[in-house]
Protein backbone atom coordinates (compact mmCIF):
# COMPACT_ATOMS: atom_id res chain seq x y z
CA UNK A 1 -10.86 24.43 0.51
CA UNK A 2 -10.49 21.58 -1.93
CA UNK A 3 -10.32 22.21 -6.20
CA UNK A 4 -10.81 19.46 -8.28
CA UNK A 5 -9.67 18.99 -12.06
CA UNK A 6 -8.31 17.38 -14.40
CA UNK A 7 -11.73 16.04 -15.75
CA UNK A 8 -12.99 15.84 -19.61
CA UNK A 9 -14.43 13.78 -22.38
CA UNK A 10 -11.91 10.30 -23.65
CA UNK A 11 -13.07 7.94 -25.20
CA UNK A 12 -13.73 4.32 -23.29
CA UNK A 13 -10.31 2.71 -22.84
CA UNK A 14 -9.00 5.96 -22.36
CA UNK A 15 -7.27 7.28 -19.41
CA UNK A 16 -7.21 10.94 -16.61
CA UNK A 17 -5.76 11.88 -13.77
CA UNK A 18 -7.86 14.17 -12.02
CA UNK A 19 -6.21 16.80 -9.22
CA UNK A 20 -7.37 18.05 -5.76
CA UNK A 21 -5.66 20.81 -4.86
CA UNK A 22 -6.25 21.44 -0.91
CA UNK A 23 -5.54 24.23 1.38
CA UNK A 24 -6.41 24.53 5.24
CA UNK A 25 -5.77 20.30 4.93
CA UNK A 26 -2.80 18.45 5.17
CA UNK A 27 -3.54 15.41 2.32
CA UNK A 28 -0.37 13.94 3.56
CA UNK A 29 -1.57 13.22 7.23
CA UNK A 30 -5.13 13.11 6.85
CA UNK A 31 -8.02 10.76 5.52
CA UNK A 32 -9.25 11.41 2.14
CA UNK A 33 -11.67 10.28 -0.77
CA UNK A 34 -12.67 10.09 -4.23
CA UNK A 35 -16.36 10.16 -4.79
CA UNK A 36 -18.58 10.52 -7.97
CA UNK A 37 -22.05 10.96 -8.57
CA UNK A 38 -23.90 10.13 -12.30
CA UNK A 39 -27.46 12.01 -13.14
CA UNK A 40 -29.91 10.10 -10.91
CA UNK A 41 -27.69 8.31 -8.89
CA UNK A 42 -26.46 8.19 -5.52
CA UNK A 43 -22.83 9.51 -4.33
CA UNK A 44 -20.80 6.76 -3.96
CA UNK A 45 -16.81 6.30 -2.60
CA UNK A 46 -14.52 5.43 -5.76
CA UNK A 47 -11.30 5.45 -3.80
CA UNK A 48 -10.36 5.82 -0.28
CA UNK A 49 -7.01 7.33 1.00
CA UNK A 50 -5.84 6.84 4.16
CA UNK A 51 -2.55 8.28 6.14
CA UNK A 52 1.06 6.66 4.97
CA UNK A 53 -0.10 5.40 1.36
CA UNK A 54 -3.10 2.99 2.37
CA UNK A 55 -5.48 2.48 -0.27
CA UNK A 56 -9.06 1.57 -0.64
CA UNK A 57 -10.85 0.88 -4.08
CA UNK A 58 -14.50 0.11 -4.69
CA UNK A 59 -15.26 -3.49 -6.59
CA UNK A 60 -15.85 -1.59 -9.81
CA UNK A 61 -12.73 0.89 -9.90
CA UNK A 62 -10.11 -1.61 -8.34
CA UNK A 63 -7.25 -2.42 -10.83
CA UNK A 64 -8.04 0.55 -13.29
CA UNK A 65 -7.99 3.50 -10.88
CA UNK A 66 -4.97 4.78 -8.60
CA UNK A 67 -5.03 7.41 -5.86
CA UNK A 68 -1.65 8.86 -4.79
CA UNK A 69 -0.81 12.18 -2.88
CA UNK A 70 2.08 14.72 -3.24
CA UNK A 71 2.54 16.33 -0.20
CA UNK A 72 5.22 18.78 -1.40
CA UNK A 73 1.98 20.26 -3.58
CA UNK A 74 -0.45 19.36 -1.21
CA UNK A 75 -2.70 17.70 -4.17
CA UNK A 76 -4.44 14.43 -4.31
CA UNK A 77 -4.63 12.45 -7.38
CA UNK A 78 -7.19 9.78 -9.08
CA UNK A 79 -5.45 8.22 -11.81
CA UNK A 80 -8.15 6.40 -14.05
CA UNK A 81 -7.07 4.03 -16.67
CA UNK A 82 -9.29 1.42 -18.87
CA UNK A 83 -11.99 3.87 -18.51
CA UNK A 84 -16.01 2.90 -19.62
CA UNK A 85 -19.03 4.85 -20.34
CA UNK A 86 -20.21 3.77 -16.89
CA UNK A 87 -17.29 5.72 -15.10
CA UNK A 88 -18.47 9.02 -16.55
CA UNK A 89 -20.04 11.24 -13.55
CA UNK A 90 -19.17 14.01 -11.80
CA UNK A 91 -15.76 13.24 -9.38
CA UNK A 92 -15.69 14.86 -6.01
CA UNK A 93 -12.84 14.80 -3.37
CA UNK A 94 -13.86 14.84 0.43
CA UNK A 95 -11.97 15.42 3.35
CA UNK A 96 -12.82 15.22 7.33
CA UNK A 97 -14.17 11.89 7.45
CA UNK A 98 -15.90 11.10 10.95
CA UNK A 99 -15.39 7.76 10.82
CA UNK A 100 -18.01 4.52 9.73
CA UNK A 101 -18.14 3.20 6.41
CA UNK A 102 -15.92 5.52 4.51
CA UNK A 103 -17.89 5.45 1.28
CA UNK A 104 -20.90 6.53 2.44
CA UNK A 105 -21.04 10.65 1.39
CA UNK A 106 -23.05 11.70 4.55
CA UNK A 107 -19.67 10.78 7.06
CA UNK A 108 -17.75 13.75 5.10
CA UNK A 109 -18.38 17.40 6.09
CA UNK A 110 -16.22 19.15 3.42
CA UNK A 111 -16.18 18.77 -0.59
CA UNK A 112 -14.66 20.38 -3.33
CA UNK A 113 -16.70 21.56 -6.23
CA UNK A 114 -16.29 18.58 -8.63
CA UNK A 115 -14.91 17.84 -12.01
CA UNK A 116 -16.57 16.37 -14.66
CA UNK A 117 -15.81 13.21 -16.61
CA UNK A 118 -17.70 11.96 -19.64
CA UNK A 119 -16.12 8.94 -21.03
CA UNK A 120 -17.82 8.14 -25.11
C-alpha cells in the first residue's frame, strides 16, 4: 500500500515536500517513481528512483525537484522547490516497475491514491 501527502496550494516560487508512506515495499531496495497527472493530461514520470540513491528527473522538474528515501520510515520523498503554475496536478507515487521506459504510467502495477498540488 502506498499514501501520499504532503500536497497543497503555495504560491509559484514556493516550495513542498510531498511523502509516500509504503508498506508491503521496501523503498530502500526497490525501484520507485513520482508521477503527476493535470485535468486533461496524460500521466507522466516527474522523478525516478532507483536502488542505492540513483536519480532520474524529467527535462521540466530537473534542478527544482529532489527525490530522497528514508528507509528507517520506509517513506519516499519529492522535494519541490521554484515551483510554477504548470507544476500544479495531482502527484502519484508508483512502485513495481516492469521494466522499459520508466516514465511511462502503464509499466507500474501499483499506485497510491495521490496528493494534490495547486501552485497560484
Amino acid at each position: 500500500q502506498l499514501v501520499e501527502s504532503g500536497g497543497g496550494s503555495v504560491q509559484a516560487g514556493g516550495s513542498l515536500r510531498l511523502s509516500c508512506a509504503a508498506s508491503g515495499y521496501d523503498v530502500s531496495r526497490g525501484y520507485m517513481a513520482w508521477f503527476r497527472q493535470a485535468p486533461g493530461k496524460e500521466r507522466e514520470g516527474v522523478a525516478f528512483l532507483l536502488p542505492y540513491g540513483n536519480r532520474l528527473y524529467t527535462d521540466f522538474v530537473k534542478g527544482r525537484f529532489i527525490g530522497s528515501v528514508d528507509s528507517a520510515k520506509n517513506t519516499a520523498y519529492l522535494q519541490m522547490n521554484n515551483l510554477t503554475r504548470d507544476d500544479s496536478a495531482m502527484y502519484y507515487c508508483a512502485v513495481g516497475w516492469r521494466g522499459g521506459l520508466w516514465s511511462e504510467s502503464f509499466r507500474w502495477n501499483h499506485w497510491g491514491q495521490g496528493t494534490q498540488v495547486t501552485v497560484s
